[in-house]
Protein backbone atom coordinates (compact mmCIF):
# COMPACT_ATOMS: atom_id res chain seq x y z
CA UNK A 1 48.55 268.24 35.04
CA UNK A 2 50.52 269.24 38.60
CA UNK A 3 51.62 266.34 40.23
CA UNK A 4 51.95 267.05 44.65
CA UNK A 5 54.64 266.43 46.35
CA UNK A 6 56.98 268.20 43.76
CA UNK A 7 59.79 270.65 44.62
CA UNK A 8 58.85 273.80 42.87
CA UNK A 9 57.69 272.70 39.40
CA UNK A 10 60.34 270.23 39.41
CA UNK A 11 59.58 266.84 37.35
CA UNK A 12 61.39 264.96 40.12
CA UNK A 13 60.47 263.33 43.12
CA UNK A 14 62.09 261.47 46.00
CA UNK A 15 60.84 258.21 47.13
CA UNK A 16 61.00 256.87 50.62
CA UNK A 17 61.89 253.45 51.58
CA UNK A 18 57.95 252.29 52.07
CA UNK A 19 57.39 253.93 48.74
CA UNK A 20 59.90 252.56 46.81
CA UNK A 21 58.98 249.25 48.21
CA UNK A 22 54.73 249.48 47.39
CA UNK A 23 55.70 250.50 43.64
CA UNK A 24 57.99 247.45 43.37
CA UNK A 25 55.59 244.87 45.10
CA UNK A 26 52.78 246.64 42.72
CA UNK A 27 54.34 246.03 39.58
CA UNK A 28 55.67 242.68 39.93
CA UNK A 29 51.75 241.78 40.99
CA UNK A 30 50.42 243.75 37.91
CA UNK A 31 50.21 242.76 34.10
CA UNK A 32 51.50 246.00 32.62
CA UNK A 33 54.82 246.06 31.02
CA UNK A 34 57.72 247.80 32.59
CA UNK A 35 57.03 251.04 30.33
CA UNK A 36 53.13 251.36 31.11
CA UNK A 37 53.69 251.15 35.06
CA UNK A 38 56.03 253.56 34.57
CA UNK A 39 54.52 255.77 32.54
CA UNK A 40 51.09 255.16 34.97
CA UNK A 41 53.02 256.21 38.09
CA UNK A 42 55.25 258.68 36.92
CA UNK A 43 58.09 257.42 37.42
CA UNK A 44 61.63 256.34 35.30
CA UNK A 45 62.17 252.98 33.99
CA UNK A 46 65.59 253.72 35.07
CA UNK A 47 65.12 254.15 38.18
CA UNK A 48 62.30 251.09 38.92
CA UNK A 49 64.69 249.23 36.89
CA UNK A 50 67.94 250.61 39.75
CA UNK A 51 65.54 249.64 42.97
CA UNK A 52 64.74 245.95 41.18
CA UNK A 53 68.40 245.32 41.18
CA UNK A 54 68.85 247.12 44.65
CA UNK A 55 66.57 244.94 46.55
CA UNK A 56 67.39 241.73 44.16
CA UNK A 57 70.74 242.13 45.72
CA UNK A 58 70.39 243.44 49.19
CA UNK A 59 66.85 243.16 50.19
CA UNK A 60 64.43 246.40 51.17
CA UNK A 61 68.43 247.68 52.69
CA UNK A 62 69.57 248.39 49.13
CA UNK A 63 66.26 250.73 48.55
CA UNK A 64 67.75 253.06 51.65
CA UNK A 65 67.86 256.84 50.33
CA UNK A 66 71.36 257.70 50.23
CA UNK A 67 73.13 260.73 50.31
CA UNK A 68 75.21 262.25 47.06
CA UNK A 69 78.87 261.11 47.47
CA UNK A 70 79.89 264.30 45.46
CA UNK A 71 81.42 266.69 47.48
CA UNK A 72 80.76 264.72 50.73
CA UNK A 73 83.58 267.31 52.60
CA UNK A 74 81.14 269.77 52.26
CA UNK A 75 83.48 271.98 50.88
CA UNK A 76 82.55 274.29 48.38
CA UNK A 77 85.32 274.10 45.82
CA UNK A 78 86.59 277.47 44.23
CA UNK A 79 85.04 280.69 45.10
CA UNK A 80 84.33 283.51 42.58
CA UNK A 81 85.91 286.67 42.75
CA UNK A 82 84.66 290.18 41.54
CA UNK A 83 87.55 290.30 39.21
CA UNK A 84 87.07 287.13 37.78
């Protein structure tokens, strides 16, 4: 089965604020466990379990998508040579 919205076969997906903020409100109104919602909408109990605690502790503001902090220079570390 294909899910849409996927990046080229990948298994993950990125979820926008309004998103992220239906799936919460959906689950906490449903009677499935933790592991059945997630399982039904395809997504990690890590991360539901992240966004609970995100908007627990700073409202629908802690579910803002968020760049990496890795490399935030936007350097590109060493470079490769053909020697080596």
């Amino acid at each position: 089965m294909r899910r849409s919205g996927l990046r080229g076969g990948d298994s993950s997906r990125r979820y926008g604020v309004p998103e992220r903020i239906a799936l919460l409100d959906e689950f906490e109104q449903g009677n499935e466990t933790f592991d059945q919602f997630c399982a039904r909408k395809w997504v990690s109990t890590a991360t539901l379990c992240k966004w609970r605690k995100a908007r627990r502790a700073h409202g629908e503001a802690g579910l803002v998508v968020r760049e990496p902090k890795r490399n935030a220079s936007g350097k590109t570390g060493r470079t490769r040579t053909a020697d080596g």
